[in-house]
C-alpha atoms as a PDB file:
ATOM      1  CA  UNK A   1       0.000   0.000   0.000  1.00  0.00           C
ATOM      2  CA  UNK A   2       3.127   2.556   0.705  1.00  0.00           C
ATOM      3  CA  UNK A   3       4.463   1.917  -2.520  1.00  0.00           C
ATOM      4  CA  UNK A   4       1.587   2.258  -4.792  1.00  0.00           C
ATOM      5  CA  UNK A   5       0.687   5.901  -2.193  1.00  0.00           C
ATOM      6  CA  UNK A   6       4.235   6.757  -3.344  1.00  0.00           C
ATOM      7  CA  UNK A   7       3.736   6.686  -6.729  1.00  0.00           C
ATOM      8  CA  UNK A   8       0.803   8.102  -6.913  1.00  0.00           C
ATOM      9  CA  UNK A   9       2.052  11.095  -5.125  1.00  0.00           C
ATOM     10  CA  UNK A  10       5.230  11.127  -7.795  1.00  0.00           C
ATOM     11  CA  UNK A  11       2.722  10.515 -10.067  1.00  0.00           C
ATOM     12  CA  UNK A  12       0.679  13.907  -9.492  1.00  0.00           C
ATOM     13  CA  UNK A  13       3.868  15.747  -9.030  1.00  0.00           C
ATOM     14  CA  UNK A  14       5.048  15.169 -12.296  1.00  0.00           C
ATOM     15  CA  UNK A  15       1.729  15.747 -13.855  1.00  0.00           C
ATOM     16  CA  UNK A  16       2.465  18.963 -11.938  1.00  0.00           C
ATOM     17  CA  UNK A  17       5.499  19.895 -13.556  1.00  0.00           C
ATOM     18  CA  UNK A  18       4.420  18.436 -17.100  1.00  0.00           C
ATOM     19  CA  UNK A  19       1.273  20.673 -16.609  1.00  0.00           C
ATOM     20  CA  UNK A  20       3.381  23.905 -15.703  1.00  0.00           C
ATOM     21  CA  UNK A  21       5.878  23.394 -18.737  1.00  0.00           C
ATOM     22  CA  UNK A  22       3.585  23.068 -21.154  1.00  0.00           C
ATOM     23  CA  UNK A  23       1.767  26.771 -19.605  1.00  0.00           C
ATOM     24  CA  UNK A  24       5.555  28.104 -19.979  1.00  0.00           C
ATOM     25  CA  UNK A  25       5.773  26.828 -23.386  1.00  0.00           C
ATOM     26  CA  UNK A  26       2.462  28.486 -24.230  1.00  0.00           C
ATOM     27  CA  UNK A  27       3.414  31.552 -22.453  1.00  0.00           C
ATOM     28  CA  UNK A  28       6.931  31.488 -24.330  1.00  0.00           C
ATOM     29  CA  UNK A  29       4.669  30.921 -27.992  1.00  0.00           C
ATOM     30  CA  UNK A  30       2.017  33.730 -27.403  1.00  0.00           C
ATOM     31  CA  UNK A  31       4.747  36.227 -26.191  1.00  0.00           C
ATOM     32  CA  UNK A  32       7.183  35.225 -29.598  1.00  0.00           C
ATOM     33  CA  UNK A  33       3.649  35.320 -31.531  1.00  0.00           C
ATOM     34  CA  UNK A  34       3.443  39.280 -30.369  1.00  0.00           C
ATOM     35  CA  UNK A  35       6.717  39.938 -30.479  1.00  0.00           C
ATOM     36  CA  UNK A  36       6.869  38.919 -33.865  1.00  0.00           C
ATOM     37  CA  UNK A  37       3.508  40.760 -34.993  1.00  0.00           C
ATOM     38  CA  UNK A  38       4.631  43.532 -33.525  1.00  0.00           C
ATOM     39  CA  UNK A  39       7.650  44.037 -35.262  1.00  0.00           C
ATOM     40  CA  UNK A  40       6.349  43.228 -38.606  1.00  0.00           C
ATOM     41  CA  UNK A  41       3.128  45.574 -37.802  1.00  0.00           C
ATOM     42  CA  UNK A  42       5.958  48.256 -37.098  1.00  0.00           C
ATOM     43  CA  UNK A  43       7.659  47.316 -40.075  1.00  0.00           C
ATOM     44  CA  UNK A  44       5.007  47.410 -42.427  1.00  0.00           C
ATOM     45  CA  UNK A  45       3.508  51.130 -41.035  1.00  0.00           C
ATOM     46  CA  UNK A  46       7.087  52.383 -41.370  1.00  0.00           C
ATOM     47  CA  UNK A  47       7.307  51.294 -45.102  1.00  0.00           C
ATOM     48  CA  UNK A  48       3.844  52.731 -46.239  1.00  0.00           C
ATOM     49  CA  UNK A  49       4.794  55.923 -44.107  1.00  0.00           C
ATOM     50  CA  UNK A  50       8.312  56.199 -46.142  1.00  0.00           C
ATOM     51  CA  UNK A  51       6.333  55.212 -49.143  1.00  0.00           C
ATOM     52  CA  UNK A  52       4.275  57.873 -49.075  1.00  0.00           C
ATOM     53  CA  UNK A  53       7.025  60.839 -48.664  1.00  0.00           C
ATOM     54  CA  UNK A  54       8.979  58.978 -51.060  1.00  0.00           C
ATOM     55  CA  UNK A  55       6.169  59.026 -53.432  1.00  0.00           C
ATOM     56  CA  UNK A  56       5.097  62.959 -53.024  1.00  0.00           C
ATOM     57  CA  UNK A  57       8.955  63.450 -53.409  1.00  0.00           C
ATOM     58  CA  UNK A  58       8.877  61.397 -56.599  1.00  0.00           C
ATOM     59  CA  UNK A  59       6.182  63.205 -57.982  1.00  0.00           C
ATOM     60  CA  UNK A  60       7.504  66.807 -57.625  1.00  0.00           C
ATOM     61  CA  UNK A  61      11.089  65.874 -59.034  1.00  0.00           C
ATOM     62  CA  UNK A  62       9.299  64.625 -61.348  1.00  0.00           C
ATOM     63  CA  UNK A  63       7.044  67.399 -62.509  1.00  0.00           C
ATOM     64  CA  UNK A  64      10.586  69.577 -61.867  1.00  0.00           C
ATOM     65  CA  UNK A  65      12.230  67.267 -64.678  1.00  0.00           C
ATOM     66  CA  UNK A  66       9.712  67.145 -66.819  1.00  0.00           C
ATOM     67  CA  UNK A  67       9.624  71.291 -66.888  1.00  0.00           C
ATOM     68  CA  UNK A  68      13.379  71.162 -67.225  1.00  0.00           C
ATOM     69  CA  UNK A  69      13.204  68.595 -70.328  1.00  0.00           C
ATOM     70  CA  UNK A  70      10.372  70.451 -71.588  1.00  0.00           C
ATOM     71  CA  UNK A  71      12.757  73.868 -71.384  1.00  0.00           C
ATOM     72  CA  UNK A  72      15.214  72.098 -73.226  1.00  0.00           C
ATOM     73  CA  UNK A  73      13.370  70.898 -75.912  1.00  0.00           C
ATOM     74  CA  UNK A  74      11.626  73.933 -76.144  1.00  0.00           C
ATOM     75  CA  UNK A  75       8.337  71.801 -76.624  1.00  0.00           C
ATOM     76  CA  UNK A  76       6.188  70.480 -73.425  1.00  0.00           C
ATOM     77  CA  UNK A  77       5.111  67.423 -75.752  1.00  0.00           C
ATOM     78  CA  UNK A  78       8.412  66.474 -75.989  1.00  0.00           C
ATOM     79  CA  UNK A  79       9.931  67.136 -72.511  1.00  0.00           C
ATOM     80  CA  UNK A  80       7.353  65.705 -70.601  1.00  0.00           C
ATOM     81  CA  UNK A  81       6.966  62.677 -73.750  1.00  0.00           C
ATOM     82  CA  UNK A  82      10.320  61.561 -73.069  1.00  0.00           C
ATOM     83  CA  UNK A  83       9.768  61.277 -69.279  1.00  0.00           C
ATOM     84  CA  UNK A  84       7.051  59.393 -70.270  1.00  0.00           C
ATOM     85  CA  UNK A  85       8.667  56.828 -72.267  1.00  0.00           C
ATOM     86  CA  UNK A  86      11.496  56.454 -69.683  1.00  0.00           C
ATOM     87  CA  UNK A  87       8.890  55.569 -66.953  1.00  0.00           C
ATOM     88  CA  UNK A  88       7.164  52.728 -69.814  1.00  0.00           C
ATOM     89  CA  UNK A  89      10.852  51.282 -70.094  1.00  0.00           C
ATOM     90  CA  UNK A  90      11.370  51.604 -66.465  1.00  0.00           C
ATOM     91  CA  UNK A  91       7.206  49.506 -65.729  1.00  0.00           C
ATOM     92  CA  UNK A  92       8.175  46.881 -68.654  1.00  0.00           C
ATOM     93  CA  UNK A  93      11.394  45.966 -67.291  1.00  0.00           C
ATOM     94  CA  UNK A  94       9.959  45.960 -63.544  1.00  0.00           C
ATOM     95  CA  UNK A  95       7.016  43.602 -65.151  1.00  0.00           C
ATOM     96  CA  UNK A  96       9.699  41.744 -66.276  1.00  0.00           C
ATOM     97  CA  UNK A  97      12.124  40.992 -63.049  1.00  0.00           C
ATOM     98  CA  UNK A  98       9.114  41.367 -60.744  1.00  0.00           C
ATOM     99  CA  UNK A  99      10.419  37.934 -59.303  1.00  0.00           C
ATOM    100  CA  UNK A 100      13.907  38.264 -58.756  1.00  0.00           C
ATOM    101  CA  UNK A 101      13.871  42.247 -57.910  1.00  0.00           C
ATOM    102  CA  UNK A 102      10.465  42.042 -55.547  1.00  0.00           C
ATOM    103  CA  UNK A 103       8.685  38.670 -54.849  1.00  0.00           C
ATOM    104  CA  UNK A 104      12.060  36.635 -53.521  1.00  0.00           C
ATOM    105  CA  UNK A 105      13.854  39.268 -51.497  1.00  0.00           C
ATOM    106  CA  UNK A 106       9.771  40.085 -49.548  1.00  0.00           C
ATOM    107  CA  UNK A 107       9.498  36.337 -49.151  1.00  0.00           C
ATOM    108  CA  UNK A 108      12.814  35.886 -48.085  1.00  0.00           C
ATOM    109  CA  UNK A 109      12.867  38.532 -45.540  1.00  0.00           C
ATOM    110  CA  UNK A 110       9.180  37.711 -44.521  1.00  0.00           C
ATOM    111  CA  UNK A 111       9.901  33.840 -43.576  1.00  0.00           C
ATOM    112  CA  UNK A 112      13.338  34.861 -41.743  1.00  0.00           C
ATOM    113  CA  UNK A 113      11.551  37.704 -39.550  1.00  0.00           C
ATOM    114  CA  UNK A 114       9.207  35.207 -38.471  1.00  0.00           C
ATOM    115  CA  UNK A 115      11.740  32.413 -38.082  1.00  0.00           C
ATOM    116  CA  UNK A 116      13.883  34.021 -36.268  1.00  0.00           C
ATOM    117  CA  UNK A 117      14.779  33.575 -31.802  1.00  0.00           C
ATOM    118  CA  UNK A 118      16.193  36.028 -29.618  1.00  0.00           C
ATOM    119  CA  UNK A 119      17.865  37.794 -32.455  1.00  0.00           C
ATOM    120  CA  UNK A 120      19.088  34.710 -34.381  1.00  0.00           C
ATOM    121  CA  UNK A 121      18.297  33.178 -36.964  1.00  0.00           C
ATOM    122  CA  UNK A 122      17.433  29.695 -36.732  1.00  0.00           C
END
């Protein structure tokens, strides 16, 4: 009768520390889980912030080169044409390397942010 009272009672205290490590290990997954979030929330407001400026910046050089061209062509057809045609050659090769330029460096940096522990990667 001692022994089988003995291990039940190691019994119930391992189910006791089985029980509390797998509440850590929850814990440790929901905390990662926002810490992660977080930083790619942070991330992604930061880039359409930047993105923005960048863009209204764009635009006004922009309009600035496309007087300046049109000045030295002494025609606004053809100052602001040529711009024109630069940007087409500029969206047709984009269209082109789409993959190698944008979708595998964004993947890439997407799946190591949300591999990654305690500042390493894994």
């Amino acid at each position: 009768m001692q022994a089988k009272e003995e291990l039940l009672e190691q019994l119930g205290e391992s189910y006791g520390y089985v029980n509390r490590l797998v509440e850590k290990k929850i814990e440790y997954f929901k905390l990662n889980l926002a810490e992660t979030s977080a930083t790619t929330i942070s991330g992604i407001i930061t880039a359409v912030v930047l993105a923005i400026i960048g863009l209204i910046t764009l635009i006004l050089l922009l309009i600035t080169a496309g007087f300046a061209l049109a000045v030295a062509f002494d025609s606004f057809v053809y100052g602001f044409g040529l711009l024109a045609l630069i940007f087409v050659i500029i969206f047709v090769l984009v269209l082109a390397l789409k993959k190698p330029l944008i979708t595998n460096p964004v993947v890439s940096k997407v799946i190591s942010k949300f591999f990654e522990h305690d500042g390493k990667e894994v």
